[in-house]
Structures are given as C-alpha cells and as structure tokens.
PDB file of N, CA and C in Angstrom:
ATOM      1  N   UNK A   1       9.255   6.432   8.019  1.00  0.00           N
ATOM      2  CA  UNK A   1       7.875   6.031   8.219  1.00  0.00           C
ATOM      3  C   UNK A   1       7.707   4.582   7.773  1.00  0.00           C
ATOM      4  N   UNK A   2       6.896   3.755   7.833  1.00  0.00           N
ATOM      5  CA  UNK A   2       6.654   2.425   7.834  1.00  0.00           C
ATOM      6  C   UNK A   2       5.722   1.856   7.003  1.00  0.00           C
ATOM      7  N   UNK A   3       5.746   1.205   6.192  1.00  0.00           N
ATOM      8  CA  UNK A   3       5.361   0.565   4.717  1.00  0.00           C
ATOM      9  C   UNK A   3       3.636  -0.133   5.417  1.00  0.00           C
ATOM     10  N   UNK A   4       3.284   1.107   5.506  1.00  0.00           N
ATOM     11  CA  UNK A   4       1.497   0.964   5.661  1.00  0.00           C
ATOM     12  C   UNK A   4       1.073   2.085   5.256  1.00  0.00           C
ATOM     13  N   UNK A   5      -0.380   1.385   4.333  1.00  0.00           N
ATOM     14  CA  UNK A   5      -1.157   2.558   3.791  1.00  0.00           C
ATOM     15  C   UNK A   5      -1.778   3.102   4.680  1.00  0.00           C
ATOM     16  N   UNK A   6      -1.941   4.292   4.582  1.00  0.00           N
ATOM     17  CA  UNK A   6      -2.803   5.669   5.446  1.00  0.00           C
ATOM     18  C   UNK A   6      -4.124   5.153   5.111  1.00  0.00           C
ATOM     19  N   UNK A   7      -4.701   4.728   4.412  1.00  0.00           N
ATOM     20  CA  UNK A   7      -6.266   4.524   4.055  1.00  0.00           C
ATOM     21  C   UNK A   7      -6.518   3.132   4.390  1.00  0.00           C
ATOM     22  N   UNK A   8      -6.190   2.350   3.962  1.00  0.00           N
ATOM     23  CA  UNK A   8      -6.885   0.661   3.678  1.00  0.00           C
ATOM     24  C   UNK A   8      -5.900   0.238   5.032  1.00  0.00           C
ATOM     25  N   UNK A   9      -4.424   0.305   5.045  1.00  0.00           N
ATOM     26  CA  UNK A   9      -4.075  -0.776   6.738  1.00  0.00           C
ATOM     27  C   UNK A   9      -3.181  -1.332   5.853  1.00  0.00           C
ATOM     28  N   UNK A  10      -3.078  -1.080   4.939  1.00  0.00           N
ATOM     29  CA  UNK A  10      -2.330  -2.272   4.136  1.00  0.00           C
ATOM     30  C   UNK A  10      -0.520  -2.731   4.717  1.00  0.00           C
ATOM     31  N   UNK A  11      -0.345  -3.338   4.622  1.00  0.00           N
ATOM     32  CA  UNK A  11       1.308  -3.780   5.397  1.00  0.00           C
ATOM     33  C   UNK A  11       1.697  -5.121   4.624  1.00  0.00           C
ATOM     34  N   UNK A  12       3.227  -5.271   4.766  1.00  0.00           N
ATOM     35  CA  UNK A  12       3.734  -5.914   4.316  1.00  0.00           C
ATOM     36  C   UNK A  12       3.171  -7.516   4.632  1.00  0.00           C
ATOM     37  N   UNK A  13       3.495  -8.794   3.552  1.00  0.00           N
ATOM     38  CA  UNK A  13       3.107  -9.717   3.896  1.00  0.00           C
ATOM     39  C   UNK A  13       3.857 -11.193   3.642  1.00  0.00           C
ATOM     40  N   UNK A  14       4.183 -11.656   4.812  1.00  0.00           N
ATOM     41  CA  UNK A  14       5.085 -12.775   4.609  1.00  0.00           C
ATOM     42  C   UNK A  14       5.190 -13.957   3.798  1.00  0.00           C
ATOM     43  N   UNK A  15       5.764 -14.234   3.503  1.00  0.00           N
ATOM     44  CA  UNK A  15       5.114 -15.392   2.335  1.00  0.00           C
ATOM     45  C   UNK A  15       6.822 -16.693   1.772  1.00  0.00           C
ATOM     46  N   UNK A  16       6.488 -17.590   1.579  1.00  0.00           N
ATOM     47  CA  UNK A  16       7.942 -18.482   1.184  1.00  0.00           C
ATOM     48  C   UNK A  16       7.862 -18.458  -0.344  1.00  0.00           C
ATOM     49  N   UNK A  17       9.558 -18.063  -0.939  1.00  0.00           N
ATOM     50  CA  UNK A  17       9.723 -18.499  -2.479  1.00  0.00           C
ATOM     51  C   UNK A  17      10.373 -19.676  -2.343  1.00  0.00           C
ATOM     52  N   UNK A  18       9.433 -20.572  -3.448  1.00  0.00           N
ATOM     53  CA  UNK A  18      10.050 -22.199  -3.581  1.00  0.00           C
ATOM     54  C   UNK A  18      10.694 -22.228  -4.384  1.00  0.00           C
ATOM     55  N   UNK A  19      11.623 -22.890  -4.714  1.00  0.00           N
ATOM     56  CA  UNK A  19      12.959 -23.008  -6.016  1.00  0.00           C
ATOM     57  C   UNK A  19      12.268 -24.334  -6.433  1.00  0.00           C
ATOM     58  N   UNK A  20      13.162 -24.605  -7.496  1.00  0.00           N
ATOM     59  CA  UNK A  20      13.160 -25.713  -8.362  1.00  0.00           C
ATOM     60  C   UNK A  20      13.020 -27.011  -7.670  1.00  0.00           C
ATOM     61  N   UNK A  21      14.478 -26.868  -7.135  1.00  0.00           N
ATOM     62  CA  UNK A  21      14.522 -28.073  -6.090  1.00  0.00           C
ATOM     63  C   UNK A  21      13.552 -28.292  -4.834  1.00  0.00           C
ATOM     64  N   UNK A  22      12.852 -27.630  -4.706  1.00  0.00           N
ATOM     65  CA  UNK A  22      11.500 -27.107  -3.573  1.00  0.00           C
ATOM     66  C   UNK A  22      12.048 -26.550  -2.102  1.00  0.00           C
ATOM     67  N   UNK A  23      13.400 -26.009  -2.218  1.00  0.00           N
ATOM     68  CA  UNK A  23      13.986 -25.468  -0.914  1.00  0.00           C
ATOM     69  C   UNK A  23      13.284 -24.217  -0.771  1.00  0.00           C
ATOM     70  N   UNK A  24      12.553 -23.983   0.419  1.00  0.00           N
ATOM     71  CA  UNK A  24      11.903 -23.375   0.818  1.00  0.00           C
ATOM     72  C   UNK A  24      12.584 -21.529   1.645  1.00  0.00           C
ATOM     73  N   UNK A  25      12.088 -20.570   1.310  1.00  0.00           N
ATOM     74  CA  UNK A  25      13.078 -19.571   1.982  1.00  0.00           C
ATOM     75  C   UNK A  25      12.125 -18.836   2.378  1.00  0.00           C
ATOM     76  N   UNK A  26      12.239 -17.536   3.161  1.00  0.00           N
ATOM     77  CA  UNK A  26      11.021 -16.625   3.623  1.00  0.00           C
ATOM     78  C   UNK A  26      11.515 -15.947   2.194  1.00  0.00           C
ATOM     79  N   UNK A  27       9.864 -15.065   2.069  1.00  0.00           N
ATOM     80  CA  UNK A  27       9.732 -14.092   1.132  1.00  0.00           C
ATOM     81  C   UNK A  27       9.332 -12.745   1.502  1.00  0.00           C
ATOM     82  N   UNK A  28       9.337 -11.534   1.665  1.00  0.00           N
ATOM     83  CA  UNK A  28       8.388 -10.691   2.260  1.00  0.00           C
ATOM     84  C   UNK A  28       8.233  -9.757   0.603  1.00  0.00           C
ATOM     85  N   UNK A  29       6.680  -9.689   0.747  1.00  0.00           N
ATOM     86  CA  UNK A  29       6.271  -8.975  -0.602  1.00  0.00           C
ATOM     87  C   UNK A  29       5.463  -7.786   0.072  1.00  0.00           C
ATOM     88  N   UNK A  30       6.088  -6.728  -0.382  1.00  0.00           N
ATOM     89  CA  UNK A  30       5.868  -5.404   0.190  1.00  0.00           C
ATOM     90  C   UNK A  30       4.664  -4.621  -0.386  1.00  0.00           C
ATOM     91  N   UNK A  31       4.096  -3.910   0.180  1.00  0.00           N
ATOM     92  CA  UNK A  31       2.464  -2.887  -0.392  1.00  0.00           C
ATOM     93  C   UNK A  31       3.101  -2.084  -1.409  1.00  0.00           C
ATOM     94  N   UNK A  32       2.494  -1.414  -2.315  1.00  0.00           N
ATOM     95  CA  UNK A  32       2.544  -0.646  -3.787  1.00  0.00           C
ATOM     96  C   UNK A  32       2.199   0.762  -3.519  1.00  0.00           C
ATOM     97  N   UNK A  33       3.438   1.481  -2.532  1.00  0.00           N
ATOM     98  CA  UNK A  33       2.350   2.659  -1.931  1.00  0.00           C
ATOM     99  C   UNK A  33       3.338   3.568  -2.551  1.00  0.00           C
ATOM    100  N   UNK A  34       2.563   4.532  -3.237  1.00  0.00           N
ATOM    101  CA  UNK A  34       2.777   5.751  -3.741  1.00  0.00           C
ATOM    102  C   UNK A  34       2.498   7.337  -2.540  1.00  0.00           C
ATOM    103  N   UNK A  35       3.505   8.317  -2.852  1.00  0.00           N
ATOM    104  CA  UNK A  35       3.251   9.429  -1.733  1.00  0.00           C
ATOM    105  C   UNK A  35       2.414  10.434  -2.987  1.00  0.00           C
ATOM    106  N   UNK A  36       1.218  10.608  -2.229  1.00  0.00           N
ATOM    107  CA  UNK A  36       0.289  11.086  -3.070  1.00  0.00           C
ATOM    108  C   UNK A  36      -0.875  12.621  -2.221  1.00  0.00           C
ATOM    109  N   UNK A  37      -1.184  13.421  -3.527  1.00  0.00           N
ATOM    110  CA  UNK A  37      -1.704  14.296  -2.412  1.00  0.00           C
ATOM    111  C   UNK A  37      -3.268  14.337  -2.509  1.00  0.00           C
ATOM    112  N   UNK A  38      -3.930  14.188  -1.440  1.00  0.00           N
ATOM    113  CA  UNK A  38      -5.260  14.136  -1.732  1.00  0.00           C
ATOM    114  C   UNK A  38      -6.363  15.443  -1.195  1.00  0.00           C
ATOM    115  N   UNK A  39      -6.953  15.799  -1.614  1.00  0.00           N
ATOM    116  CA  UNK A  39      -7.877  16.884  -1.327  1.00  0.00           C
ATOM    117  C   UNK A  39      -9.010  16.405  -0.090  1.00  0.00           C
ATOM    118  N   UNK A  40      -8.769  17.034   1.115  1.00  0.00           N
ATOM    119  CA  UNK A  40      -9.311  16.314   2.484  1.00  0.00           C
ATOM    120  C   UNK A  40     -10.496  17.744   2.407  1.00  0.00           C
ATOM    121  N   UNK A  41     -11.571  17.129   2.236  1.00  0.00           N
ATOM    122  CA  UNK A  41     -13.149  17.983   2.865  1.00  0.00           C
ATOM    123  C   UNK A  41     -13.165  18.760   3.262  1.00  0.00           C
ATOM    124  N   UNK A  42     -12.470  18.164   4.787  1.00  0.00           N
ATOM    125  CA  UNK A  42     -13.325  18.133   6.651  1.00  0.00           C
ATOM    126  C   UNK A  42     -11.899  19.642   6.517  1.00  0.00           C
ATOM    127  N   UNK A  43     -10.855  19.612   5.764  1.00  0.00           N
ATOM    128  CA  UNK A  43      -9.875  20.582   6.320  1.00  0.00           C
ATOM    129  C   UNK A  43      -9.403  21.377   5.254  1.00  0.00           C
ATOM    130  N   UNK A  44     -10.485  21.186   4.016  1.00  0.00           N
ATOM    131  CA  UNK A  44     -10.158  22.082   3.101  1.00  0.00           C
ATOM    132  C   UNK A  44      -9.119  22.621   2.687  1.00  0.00           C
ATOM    133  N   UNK A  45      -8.322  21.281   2.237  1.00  0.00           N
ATOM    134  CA  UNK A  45      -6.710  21.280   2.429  1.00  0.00           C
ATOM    135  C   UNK A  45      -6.445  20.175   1.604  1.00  0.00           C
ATOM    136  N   UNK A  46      -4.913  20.234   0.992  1.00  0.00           N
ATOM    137  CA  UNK A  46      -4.404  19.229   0.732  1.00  0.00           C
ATOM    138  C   UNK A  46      -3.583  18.583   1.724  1.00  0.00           C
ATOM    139  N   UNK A  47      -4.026  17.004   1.649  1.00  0.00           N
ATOM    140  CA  UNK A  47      -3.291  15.903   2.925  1.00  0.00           C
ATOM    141  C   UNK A  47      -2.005  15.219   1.846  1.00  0.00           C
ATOM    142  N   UNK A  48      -1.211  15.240   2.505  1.00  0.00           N
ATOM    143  CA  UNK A  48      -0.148  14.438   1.737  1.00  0.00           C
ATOM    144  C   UNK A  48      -0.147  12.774   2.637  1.00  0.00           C
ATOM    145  N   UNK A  49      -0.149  12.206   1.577  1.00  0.00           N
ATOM    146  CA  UNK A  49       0.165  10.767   2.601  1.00  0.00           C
ATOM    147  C   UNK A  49       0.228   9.923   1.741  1.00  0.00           C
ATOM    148  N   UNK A  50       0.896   8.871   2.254  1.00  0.00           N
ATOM    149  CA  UNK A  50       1.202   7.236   1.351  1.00  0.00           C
ATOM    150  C   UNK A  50      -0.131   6.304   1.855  1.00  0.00           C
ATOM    151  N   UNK A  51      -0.447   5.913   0.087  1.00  0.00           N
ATOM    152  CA  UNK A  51      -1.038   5.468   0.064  1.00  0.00           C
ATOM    153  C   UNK A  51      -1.346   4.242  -0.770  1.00  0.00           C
ATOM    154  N   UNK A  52      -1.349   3.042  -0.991  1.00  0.00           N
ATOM    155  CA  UNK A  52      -1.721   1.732  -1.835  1.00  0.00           C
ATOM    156  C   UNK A  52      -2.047   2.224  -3.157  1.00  0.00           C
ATOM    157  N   UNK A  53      -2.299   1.261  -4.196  1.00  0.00           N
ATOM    158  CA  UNK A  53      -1.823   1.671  -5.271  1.00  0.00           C
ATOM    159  C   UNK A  53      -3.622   0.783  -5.499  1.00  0.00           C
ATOM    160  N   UNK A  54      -4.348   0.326  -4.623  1.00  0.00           N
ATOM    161  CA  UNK A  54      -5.811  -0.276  -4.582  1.00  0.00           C
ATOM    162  C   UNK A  54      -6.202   0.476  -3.726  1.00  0.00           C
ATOM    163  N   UNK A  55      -6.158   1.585  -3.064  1.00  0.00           N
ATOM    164  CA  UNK A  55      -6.665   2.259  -2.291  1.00  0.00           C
ATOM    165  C   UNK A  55      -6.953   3.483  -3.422  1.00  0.00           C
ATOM    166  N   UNK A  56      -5.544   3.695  -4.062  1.00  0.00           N
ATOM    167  CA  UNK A  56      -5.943   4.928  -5.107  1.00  0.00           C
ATOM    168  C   UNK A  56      -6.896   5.169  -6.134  1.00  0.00           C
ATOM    169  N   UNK A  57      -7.251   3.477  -6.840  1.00  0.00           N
ATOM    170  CA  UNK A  57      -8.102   2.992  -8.148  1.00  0.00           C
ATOM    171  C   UNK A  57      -9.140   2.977  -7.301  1.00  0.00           C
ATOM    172  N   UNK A  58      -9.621   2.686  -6.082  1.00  0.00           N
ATOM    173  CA  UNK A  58     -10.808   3.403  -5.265  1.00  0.00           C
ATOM    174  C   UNK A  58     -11.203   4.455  -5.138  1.00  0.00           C
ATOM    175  N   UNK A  59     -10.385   5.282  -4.744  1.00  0.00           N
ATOM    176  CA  UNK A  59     -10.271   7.046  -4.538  1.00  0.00           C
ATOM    177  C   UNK A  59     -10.788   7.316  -6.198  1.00  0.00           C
ATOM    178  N   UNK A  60     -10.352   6.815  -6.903  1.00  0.00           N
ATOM    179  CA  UNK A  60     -10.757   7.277  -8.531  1.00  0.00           C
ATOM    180  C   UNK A  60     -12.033   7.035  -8.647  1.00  0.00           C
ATOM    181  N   UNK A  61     -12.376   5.840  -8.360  1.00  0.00           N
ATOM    182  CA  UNK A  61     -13.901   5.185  -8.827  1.00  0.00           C
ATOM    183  C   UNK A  61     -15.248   6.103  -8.044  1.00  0.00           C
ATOM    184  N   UNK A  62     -14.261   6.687  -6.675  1.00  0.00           N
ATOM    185  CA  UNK A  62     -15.244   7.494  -5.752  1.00  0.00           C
ATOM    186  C   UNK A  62     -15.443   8.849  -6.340  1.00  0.00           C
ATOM    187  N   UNK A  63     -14.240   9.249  -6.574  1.00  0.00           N
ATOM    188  CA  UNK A  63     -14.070  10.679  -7.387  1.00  0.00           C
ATOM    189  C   UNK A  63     -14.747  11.135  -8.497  1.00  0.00           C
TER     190      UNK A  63
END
C-alpha cells in the first residue's frame, strides 16, 4: 500500500539536503503514519487503516 494517510491526503514530500559545502541532493521526507484502529459510526465497526501521526492528535482532540 502507499505512504498516504487514509484521513488528511497526506503523502510524501520532496525536498533538497544541503551539505556544508552547499552541494545540493534530492531529499524525500516521508508522512508519520501509524496502522491504527478506529471505531467507524456509519458501520459500527472497527476500520483499520494508516493514518498520520496529525491526523491522530485530531482524532484525540475530537474524541
């Protein structure tokens, strides 16, 4: 499966690490996603799914 959160969209994001000497390289800094189980309403069920690690401290604040 592919390094996006189920809730927020979240995906990986490209970015350059500069060295000392300022040589420039690609960077890719990846989402903080935990496989987590959440209690879904609509299906009175537990949903399993990956999810961001700022999507979850949301889910808390809602909870």
């Amino acid at each position: 499966m592919s390094q996006v959160c189920n809730i927020t969209g979240k995906k990986r994001n490209n970015g350059r690490a500069i060295s000392h000497s300022h040589v420039r390289t690609k960077k890719i800094q990846k989402v903080n996603l935990q496989s987590r189980k959440i209690w879904s309403v609509r299906r009175q069920s537990w949903v399993r799914c990956k999810i961001s690690t700022k999507a979850m401290k949301s889910l808390m604040k809602i909870a």
